[in-house]
Protein backbone atom coordinates (compact mmCIF):
# COMPACT_ATOMS: atom_id res chain seq x y z
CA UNK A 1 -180.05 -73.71 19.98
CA UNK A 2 -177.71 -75.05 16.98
CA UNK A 3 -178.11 -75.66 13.76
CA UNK A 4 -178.29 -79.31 14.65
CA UNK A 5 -180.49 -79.12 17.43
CA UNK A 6 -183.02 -77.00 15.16
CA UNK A 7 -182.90 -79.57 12.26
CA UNK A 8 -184.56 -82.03 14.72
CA UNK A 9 -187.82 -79.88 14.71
CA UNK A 10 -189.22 -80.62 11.11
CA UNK A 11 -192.62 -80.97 11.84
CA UNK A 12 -192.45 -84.64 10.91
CA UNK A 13 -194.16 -87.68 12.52
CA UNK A 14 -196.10 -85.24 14.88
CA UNK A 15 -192.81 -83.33 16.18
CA UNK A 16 -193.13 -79.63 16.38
CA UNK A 17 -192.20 -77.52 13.80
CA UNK A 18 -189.49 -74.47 14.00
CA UNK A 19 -187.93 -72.62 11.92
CA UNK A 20 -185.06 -69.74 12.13
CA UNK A 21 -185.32 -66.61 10.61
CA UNK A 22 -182.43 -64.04 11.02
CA UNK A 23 -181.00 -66.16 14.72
CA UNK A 24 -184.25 -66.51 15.81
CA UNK A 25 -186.20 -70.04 16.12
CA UNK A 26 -190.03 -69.64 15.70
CA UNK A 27 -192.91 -72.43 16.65
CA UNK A 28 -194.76 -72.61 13.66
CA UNK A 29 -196.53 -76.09 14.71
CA UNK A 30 -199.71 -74.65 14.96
CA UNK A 31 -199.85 -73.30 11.55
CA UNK A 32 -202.39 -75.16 9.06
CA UNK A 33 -200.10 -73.62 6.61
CA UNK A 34 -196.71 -75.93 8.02
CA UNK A 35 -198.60 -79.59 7.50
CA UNK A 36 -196.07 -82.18 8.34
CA UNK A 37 -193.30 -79.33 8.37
CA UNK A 38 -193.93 -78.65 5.01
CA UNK A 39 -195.00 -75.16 3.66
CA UNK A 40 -196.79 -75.04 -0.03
CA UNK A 41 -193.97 -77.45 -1.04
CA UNK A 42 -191.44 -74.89 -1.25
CA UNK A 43 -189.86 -74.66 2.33
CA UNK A 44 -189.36 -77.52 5.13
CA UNK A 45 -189.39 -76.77 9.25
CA UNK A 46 -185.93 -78.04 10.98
CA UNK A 47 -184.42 -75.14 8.61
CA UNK A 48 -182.75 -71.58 8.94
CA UNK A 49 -184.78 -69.39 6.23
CA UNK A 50 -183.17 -66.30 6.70
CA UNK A 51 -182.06 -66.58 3.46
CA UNK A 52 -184.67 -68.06 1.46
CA UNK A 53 -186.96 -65.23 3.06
CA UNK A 54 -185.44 -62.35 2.46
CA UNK A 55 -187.84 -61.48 -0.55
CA UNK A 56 -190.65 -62.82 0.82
CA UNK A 57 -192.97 -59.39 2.03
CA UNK A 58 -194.85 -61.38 4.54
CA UNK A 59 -191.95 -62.46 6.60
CA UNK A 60 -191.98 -59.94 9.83
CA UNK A 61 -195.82 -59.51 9.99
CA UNK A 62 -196.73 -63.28 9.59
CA UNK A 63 -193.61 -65.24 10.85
CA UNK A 64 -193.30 -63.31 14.14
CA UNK A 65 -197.04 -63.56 14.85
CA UNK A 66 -196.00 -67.55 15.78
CA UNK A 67 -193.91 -67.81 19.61
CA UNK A 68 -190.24 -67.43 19.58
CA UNK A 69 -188.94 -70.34 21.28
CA UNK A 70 -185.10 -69.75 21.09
CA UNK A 71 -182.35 -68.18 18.82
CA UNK A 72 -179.51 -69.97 16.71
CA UNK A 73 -175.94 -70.33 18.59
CA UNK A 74 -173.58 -68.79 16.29
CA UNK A 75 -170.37 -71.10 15.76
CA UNK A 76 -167.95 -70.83 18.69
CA UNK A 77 -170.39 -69.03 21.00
CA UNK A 78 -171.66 -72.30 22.43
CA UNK A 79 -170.35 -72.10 26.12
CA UNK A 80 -168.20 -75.44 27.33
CA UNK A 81 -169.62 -77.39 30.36
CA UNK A 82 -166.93 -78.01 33.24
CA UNK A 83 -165.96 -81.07 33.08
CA UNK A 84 -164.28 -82.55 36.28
CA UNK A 85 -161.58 -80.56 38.13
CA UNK A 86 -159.93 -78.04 36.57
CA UNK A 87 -155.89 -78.23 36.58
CA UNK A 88 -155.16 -75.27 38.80
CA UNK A 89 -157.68 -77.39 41.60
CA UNK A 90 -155.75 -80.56 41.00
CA UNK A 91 -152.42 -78.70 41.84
CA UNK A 92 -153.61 -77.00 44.67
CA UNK A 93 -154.74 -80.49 46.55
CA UNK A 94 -151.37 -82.25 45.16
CA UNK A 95 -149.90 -79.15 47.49
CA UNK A 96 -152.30 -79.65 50.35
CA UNK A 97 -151.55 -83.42 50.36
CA UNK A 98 -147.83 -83.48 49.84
CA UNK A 99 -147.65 -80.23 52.45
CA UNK A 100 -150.04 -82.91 55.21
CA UNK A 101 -147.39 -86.05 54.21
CA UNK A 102 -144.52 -83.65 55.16
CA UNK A 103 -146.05 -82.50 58.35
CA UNK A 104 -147.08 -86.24 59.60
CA UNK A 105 -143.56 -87.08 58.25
CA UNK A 106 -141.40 -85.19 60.41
């Protein structure tokens, strides 16, 4: 999951409500404590808190008690989709068609 993709998960208008703490994403939706992806008006869901927490005492025994539903992509990582043929495939039937032409040719 991105950055981006995680920012859509604020809690908000009934949508679930995860947070990242140190590349890991966290379901905290079921937490009275996370009301409209807000906690004690000091942090928002949608949001990487692996800095905001690092003082916070609480953070391993309360914030991994909630289900781990992903971890944060780090920048470049993100693999690429295919996308069509690849340049080496288009060669290769160029060959194959030019090499059929030449045979019906002669």
């Amino acid at each position: 999951m991105t950055i981006e993709e995680l920012s859509r998960f604020d809690g908000r208008e009934g949508r679930a409500a995860y947070v990242a703490v140190n590349h890991i994403v966290y379901d905290l939706t079921s937490s009275p404590r996370w009301k409209d992806g807000q906690h004690e008006g000091a942090h928002q869901a949608g949001c990487d808190l692996t800095e905001e927490l690092k003082s916070a005492p609480h953070v391993k025994t309360v914030i991994e008690q909630f289900p781990i539903v992903g971890k944060i992509e780090k920048r470049g990582t993100k693999k690429k989709e295919a996308s069509g043929i690849s340049l080496l495939s288009i060669i290769i039937i160029a060959f194959v068609v030019l090499l059929m032409l030449a045979t019906y040719m002669v």
